[in-house]
Structure formats: structure tokens, C-alpha cells
Protein backbone atom coordinates (compact mmCIF):
# COMPACT_ATOMS: atom_id res chain seq x y z
CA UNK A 1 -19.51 1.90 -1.32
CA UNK A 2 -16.90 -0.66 0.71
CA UNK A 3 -16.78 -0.13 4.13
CA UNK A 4 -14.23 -1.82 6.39
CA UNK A 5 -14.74 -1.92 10.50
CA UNK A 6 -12.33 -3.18 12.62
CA UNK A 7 -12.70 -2.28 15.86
CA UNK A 8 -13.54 0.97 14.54
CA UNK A 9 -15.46 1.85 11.33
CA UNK A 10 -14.69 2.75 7.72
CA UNK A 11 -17.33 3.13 5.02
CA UNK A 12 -16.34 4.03 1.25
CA UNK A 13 -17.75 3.87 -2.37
CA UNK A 14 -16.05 1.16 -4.58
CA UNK A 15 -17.27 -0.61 -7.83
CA UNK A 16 -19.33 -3.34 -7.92
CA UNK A 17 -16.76 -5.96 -8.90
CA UNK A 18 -14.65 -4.93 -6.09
CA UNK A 19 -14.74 -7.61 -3.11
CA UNK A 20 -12.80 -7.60 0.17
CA UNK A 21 -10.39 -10.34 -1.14
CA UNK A 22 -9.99 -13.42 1.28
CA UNK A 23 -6.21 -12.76 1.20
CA UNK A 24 -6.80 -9.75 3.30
CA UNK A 25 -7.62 -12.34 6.76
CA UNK A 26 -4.17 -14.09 5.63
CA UNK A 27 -3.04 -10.89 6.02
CA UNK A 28 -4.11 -9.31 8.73
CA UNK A 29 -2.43 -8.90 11.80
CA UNK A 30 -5.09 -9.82 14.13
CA UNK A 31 -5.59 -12.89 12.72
CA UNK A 32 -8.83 -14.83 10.75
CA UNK A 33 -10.30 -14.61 14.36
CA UNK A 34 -10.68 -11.42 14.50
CA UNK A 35 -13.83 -11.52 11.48
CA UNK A 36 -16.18 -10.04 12.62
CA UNK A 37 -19.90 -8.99 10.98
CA UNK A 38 -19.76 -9.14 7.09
CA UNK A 39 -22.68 -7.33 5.22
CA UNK A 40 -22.80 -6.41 1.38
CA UNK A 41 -25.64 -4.40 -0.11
CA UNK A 42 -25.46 -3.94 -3.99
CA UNK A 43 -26.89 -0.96 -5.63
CA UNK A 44 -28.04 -0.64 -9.35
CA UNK A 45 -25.41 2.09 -10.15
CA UNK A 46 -22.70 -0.57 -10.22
CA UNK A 47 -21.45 0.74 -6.67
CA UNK A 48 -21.46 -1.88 -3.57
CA UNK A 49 -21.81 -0.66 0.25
CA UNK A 50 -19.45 -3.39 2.20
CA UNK A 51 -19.65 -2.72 6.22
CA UNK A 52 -17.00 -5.28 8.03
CA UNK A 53 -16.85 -4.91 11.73
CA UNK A 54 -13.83 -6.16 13.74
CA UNK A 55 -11.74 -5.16 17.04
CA UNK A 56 -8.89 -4.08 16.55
CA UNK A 57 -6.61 -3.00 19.54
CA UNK A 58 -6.14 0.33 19.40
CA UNK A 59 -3.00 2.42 21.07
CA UNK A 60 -3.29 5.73 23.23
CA UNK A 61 -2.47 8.77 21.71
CA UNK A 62 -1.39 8.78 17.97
CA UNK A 63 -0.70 5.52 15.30
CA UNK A 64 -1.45 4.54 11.95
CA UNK A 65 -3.88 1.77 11.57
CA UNK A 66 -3.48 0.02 7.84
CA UNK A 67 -5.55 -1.78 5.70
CA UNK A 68 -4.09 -3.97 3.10
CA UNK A 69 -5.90 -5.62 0.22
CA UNK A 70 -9.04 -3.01 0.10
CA UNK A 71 -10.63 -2.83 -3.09
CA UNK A 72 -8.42 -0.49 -5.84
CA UNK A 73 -11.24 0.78 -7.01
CA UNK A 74 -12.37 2.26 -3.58
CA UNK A 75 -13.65 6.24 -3.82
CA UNK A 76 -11.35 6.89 -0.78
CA UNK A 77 -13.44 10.57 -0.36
CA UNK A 78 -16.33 8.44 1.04
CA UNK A 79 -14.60 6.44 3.93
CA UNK A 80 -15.97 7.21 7.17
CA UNK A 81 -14.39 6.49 10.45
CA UNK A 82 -16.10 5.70 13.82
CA UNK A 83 -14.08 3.81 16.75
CA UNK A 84 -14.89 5.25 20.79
CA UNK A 85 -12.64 7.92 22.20
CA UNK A 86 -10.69 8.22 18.62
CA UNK A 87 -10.26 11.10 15.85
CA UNK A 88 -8.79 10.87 12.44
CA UNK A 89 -5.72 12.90 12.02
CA UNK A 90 -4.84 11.75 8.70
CA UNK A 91 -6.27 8.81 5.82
CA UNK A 92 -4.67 8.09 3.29
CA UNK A 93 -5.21 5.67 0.42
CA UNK A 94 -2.33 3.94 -1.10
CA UNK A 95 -2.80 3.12 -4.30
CA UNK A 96 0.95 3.71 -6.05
CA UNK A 97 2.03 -0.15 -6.38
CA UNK A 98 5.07 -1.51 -6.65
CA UNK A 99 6.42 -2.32 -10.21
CA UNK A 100 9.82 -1.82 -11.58
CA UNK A 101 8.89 1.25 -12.92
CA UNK A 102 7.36 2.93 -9.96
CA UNK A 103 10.21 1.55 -7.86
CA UNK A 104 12.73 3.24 -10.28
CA UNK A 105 10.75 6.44 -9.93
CA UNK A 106 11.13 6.66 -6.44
CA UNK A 107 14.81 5.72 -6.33
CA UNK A 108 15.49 8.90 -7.78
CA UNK A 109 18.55 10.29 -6.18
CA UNK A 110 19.44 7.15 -4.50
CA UNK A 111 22.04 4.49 -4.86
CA UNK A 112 21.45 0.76 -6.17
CA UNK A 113 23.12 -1.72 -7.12
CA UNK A 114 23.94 -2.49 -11.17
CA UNK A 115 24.78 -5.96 -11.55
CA UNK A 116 25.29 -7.08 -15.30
CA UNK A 117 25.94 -10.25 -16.88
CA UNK A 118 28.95 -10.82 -19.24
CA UNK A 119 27.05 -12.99 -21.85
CA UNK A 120 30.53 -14.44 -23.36
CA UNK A 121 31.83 -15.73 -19.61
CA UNK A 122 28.53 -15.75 -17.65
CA UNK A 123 30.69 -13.60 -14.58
CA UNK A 124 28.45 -10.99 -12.51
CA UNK A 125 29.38 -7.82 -12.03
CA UNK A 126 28.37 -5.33 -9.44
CA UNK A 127 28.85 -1.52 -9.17
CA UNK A 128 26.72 1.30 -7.04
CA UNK A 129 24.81 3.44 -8.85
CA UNK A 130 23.15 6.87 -8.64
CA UNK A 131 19.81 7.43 -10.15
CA UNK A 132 19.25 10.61 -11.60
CA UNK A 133 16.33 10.79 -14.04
CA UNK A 134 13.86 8.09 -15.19
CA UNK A 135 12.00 10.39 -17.54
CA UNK A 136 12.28 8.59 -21.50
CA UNK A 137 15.00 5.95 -19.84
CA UNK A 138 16.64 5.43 -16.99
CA UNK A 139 20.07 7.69 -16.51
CA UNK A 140 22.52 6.97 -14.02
CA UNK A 141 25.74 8.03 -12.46
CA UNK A 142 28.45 5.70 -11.76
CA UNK A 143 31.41 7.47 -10.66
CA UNK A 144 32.08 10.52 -12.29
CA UNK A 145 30.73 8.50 -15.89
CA UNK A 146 26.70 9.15 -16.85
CA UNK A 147 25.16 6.15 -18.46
CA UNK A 148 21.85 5.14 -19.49
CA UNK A 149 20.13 1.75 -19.53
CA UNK A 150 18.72 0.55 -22.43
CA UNK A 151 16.54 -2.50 -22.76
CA UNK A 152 18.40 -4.03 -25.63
CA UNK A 153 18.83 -7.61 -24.53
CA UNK A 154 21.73 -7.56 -22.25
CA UNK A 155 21.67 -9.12 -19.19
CA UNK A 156 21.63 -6.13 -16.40
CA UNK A 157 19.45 -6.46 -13.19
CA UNK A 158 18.73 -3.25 -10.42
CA UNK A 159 18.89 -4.28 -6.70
CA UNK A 160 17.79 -2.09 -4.57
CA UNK A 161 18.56 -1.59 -0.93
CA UNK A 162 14.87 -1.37 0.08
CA UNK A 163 11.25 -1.01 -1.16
CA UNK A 164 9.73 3.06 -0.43
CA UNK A 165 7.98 3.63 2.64
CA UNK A 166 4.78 4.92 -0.23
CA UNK A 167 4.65 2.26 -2.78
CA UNK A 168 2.68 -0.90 -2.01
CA UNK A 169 1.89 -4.25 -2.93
CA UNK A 170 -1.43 -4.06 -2.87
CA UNK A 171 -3.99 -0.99 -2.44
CA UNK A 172 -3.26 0.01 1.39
CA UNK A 173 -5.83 2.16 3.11
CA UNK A 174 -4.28 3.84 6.07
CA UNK A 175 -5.67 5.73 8.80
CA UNK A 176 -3.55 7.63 11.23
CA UNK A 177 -5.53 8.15 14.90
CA UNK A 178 -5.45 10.17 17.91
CA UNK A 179 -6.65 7.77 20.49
CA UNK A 180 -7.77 9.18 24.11
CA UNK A 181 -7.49 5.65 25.47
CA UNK A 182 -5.47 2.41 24.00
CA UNK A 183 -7.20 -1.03 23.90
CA UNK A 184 -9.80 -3.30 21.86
CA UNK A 185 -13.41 -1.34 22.06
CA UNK A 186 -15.97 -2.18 20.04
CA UNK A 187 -17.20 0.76 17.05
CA UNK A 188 -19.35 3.18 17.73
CA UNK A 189 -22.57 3.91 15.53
CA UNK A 190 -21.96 5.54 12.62
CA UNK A 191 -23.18 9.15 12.65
């Protein structure tokens, strides 16, 4: 089990070999500071039980609260959540991560940017594009043509105009909260 507490608290089953990477105070908004108590018990099943308390400033009424760098192997249907005066609405556990593939996926129906490479001259081109399928290849619409790209060696690069609000760098575990009151408190037992 991992469990994460930051000014509230979040319990959840991962594998053994999962760790709360040190990245994750690098990343977190609050700051290294805001480490709080750190306690790991291993079990014999290959499962690990991590509780980490912090504050974590909390607004009234409802907001998403996210947690970067948790473990991927993480059995979200365990996590737990305990912070005074606050409800889950909604967790979610982000696990679809960004790689060109994935990022194609989701730009289904969207425009990018082609930019290919004349290999004789070395001069860039650019033209938008319209994703339509990435099922066996990628297929696009440029204009009223219908192409698809191939991987065979020519120099053609994808820019896109932003990443999707769902994929992630790393495994994200987010929690959205109804909050009767907004400000640091410190977690409430776990029940």
C-alpha cells in the first residue's frame, strides 16, 4: 500500500519496488519544507504501506489537489482520503503518459503542425494538418489531400500546439475536494 498525506491523507496499495521518488519534493508546489512524517512498512506479499503527512493549503469550496510522481504501480482502488471539513468529489489516477504515440492519439481531430525536411536542400517546410485516424499509421488531412505518414527515413517532425489536459509526464494522482473551509489544517485520523 503507498499512502501520501499532505495536509490531508491518502493511503493506497502499490508494489514493493515502488518508492515515493525524491523528485516528487522538487516538484511539489509547497516546497521541500513542507515534508512532513515519512513512514514505510513492508509486507511479505511484495506490497508496501507508505503514509506521508504534509499541510497542504487547502481552498473553500471545490479544487483539485494533484499529486505528481506517485508510484505507477499504485492500486488507486485503495487510496483513502482524510483532511478536516473536506469530502472527495472525484480521484482520479493518471496514469496515460505522454509519448509520441499517446500524444498522437489524443490529437485526433485536431490540427498540428507538419514540418518536413527536404534532404537534397536541407529547407523546412511547414503546413497545418488535421489528424484523423492513428489506428495502423497515422492519416492526415491537409487541405482537401489525405496523406499518411510513414516512418521510412524522411525527415518529418509533428508540433503540436499543446500537450492534453489527460496525458502526463509522470503518474499524477488527483483528487478533486469539496472543502467547507479554505486554509492549511492538519489531517484528521484515518477512519
Amino acid at each position: 500500500m503507498e499512502k501520501l498525506t499532505r495536509g490531508l491523507w491518502l493511503a493506497g496499495a502499490a508494489a514493493l519496488a515502488a518508492q515515493v521518488p525524491a523528485s516528487a519534493q522538487q516538484n511539489d508546489p509547497i516546497g521541500e519544507t513542507a515534508q512532513g512524517d515519512l513512514a514505510v512498512t513492508i509486507y511479505n506479499n511484495g506490497q508496501a504501506l507508505v503514509q506521508d503527512v504534509r499541510q497542504l493549503p487547502i481552498a473553500q469550496g471545490r479544487s483539485r489537489i494533484e499529486f505528481p510522481d506517485v508510484s505507477a504501480s499504485i492500486r488507486p482502488e485503495t487510496l483513502s482520503f482524510n483532511a478536516a471539513n473536506t469530502s472527495i468529489v472525484e480521484q482520479n489516477f493518471d496514469f496515460d503518459l505522454l509519448s509520441p504515440g499517446k500524444l498522437m492519439e489524443k490529437a485526433i481531430g485536431q490540427t498540428v503542425t507538419l514540418v518536413r525536411t527536404n534532404p537534397a536542400t536541407g529547407q523546412e517546410t511547414r503546413e497545418r494538418a488535421t489528424v484523423l485516424s492513428t489506428s495502423g499509421g497515422v492519416v492526415i488531412r491537409i487541405g482537401d489531400r489525405i496523406e499518411v505518414l510513414r516512418d521510412d527515413g524522411l525527415p518529418v517532425r509533428v508540433i503540436f500546439d499543446r500537450v492534453p489536459p489527460n496525458l502526463r509526464a509522470r503518474p499524477t494522482l488527483s483528487v478533486t475536494v469539496d472543502s467547507a473551509r479554505g486554509g492549511t489544517r492538519p489531517p484528521r485520523s484515518a477512519t
